[in-house]
C-alpha atoms as a PDB file:
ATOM      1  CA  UNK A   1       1.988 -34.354  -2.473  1.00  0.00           C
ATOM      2  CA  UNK A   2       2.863 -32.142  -0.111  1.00  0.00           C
ATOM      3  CA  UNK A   3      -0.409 -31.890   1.252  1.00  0.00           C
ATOM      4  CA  UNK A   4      -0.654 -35.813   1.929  1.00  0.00           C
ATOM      5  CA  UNK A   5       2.730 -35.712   3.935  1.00  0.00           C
ATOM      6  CA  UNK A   6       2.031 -32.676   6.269  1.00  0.00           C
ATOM      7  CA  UNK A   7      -1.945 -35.169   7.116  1.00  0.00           C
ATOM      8  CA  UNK A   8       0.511 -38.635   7.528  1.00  0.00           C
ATOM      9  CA  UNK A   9       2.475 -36.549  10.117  1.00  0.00           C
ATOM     10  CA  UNK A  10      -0.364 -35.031  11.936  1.00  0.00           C
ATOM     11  CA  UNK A  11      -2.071 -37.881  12.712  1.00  0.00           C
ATOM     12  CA  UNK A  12       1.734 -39.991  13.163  1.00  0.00           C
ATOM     13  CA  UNK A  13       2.789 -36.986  15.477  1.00  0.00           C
ATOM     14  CA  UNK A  14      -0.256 -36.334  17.543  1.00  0.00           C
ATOM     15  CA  UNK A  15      -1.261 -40.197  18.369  1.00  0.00           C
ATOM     16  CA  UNK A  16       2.868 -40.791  19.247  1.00  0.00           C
ATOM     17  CA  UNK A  17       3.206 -37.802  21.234  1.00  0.00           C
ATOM     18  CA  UNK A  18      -0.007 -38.244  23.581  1.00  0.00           C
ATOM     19  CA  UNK A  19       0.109 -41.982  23.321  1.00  0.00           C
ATOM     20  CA  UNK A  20       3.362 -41.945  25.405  1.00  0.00           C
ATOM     21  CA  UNK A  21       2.704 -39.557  27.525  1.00  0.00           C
ATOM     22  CA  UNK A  22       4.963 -36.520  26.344  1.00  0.00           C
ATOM     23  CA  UNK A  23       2.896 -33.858  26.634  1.00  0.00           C
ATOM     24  CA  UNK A  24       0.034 -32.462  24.098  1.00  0.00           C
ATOM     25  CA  UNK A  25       0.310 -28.886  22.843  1.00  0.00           C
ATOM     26  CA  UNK A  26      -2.682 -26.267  23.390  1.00  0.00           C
ATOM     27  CA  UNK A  27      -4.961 -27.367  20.446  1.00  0.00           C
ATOM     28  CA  UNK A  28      -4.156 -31.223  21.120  1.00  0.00           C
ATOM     29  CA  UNK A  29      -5.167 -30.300  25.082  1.00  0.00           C
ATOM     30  CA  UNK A  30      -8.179 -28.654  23.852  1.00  0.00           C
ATOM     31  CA  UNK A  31      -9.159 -31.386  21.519  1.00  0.00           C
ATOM     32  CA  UNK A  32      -8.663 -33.870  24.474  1.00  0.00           C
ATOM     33  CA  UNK A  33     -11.263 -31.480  26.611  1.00  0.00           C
ATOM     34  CA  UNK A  34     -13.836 -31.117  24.790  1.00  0.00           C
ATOM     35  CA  UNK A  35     -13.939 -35.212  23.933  1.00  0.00           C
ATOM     36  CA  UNK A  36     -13.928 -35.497  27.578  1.00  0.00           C
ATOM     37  CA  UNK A  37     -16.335 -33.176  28.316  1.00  0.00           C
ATOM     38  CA  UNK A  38     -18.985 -33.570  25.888  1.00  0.00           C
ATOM     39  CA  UNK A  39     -18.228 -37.097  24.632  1.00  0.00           C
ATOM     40  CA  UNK A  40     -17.848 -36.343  20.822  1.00  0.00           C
ATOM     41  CA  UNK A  41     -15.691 -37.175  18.998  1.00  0.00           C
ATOM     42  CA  UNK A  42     -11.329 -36.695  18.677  1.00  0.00           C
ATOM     43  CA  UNK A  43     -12.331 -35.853  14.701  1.00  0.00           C
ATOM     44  CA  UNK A  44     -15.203 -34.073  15.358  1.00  0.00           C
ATOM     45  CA  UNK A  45     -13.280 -32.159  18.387  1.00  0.00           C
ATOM     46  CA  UNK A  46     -10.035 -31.253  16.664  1.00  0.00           C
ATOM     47  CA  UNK A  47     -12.384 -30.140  13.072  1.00  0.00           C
ATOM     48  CA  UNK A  48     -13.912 -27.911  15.350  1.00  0.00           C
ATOM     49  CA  UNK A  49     -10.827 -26.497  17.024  1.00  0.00           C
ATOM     50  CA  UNK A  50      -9.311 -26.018  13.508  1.00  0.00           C
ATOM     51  CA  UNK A  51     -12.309 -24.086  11.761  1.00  0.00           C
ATOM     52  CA  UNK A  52     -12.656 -22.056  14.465  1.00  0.00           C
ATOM     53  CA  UNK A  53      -8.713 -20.619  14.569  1.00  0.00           C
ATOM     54  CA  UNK A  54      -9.310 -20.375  10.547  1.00  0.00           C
ATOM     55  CA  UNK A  55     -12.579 -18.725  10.779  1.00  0.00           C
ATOM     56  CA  UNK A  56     -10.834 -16.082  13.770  1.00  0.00           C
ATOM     57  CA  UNK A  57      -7.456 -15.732  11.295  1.00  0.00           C
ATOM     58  CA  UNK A  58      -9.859 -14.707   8.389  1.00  0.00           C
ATOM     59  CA  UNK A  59     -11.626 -12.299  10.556  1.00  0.00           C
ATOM     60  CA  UNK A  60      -8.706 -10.684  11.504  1.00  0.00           C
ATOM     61  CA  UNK A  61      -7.850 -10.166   7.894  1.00  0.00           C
ATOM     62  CA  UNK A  62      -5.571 -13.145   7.337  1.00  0.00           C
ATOM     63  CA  UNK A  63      -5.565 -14.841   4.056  1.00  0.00           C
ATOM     64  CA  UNK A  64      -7.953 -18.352   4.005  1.00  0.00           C
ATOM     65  CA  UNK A  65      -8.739 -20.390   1.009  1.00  0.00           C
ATOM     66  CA  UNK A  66      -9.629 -23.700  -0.032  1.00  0.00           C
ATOM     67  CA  UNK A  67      -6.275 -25.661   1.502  1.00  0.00           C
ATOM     68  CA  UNK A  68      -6.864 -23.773   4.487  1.00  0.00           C
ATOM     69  CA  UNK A  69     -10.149 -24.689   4.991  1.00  0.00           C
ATOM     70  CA  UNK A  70      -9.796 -28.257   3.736  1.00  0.00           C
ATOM     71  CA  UNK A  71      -7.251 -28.722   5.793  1.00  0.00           C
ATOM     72  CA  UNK A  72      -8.763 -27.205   8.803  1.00  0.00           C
ATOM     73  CA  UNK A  73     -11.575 -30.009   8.061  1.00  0.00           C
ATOM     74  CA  UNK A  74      -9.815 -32.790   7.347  1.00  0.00           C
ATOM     75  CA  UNK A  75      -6.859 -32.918  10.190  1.00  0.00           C
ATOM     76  CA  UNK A  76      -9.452 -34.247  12.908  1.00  0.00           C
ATOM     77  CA  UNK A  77     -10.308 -37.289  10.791  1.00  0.00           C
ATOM     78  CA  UNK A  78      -6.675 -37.976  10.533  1.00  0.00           C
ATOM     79  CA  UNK A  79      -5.863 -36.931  14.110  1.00  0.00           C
ATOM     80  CA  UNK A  80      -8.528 -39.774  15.129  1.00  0.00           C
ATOM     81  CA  UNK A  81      -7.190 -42.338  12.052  1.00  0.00           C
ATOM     82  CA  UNK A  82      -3.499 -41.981  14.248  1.00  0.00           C
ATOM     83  CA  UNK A  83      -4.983 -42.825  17.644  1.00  0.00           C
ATOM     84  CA  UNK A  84      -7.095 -45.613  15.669  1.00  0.00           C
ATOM     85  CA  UNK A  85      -3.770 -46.742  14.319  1.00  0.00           C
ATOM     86  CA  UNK A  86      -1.456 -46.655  17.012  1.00  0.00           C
ATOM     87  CA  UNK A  87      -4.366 -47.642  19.560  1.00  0.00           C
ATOM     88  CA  UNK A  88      -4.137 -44.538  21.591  1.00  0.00           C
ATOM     89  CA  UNK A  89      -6.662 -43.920  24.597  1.00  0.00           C
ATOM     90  CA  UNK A  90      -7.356 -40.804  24.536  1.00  0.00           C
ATOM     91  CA  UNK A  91      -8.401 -40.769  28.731  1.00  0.00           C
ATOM     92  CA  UNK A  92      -6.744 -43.397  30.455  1.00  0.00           C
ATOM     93  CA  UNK A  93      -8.688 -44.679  33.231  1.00  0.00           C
ATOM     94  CA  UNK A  94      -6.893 -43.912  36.673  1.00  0.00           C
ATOM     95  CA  UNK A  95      -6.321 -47.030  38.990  1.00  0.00           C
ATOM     96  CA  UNK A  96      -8.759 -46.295  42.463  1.00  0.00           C
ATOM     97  CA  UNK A  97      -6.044 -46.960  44.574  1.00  0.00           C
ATOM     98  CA  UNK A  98      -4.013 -44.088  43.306  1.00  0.00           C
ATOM     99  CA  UNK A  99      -7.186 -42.190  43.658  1.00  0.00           C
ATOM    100  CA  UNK A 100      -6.867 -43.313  47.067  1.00  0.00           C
ATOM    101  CA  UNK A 101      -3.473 -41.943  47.767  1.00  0.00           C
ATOM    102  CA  UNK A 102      -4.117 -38.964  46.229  1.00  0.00           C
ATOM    103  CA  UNK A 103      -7.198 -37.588  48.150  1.00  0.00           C
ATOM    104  CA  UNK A 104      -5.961 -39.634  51.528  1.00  0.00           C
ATOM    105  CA  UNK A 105      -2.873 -39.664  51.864  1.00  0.00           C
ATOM    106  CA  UNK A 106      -0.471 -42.037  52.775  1.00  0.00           C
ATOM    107  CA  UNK A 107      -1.661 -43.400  56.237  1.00  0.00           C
END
């Protein structure tokens, strides 16, 4: 039980907090990078992120099992389920004229 309410607010908390524009922390940044980057994807992305810091954690002698790891596996498919949900672009596309008045300044 516990299990299925910390993967409802994952998903919830990510897609809300990025979908309005609040700010994402450092693994939700990083997740966002590398689906920008390479063009996999947010589950894929955020799976990867996660088995890594587990895999690091256990290799520094921290204690890993089976909810670890399934967890670590599992959040990216429910990251991406949230943004499916609550129709969150991941990269918004930036309007050319504010492109514009960035690199030219106002004239």
């Amino acid at each position: 039980m516990r299990a299925a309410t910390c993967f409802r607010h994952t998903h919830t908390d990510s897609a809300i907090y990025i979908g309005v524009d609040a700010g994402a922390g450092p693994r939700d940044s990083m997740m966002l990078a590398i689906k920008r980057t390479t063009g996999i994807s947010i589950r894929a992305a955020r799976a990867i992120i996660e088995v890594t810091v587990v895999t690091l954690g256990w290799f520094l002698g921290g204690p890993a099992g089976f909810g670890t790891l399934a967890y670590a596996i599992m959040v990216g498919p429910s990251v991406q389920w949230g943004f499916k949900i609550f129709k969150v672009q991941p990269h918004k596309l930036i309007d050319e004229a504010v492109i514009a008045g960035v690199e030219g300044g106002a004239e």
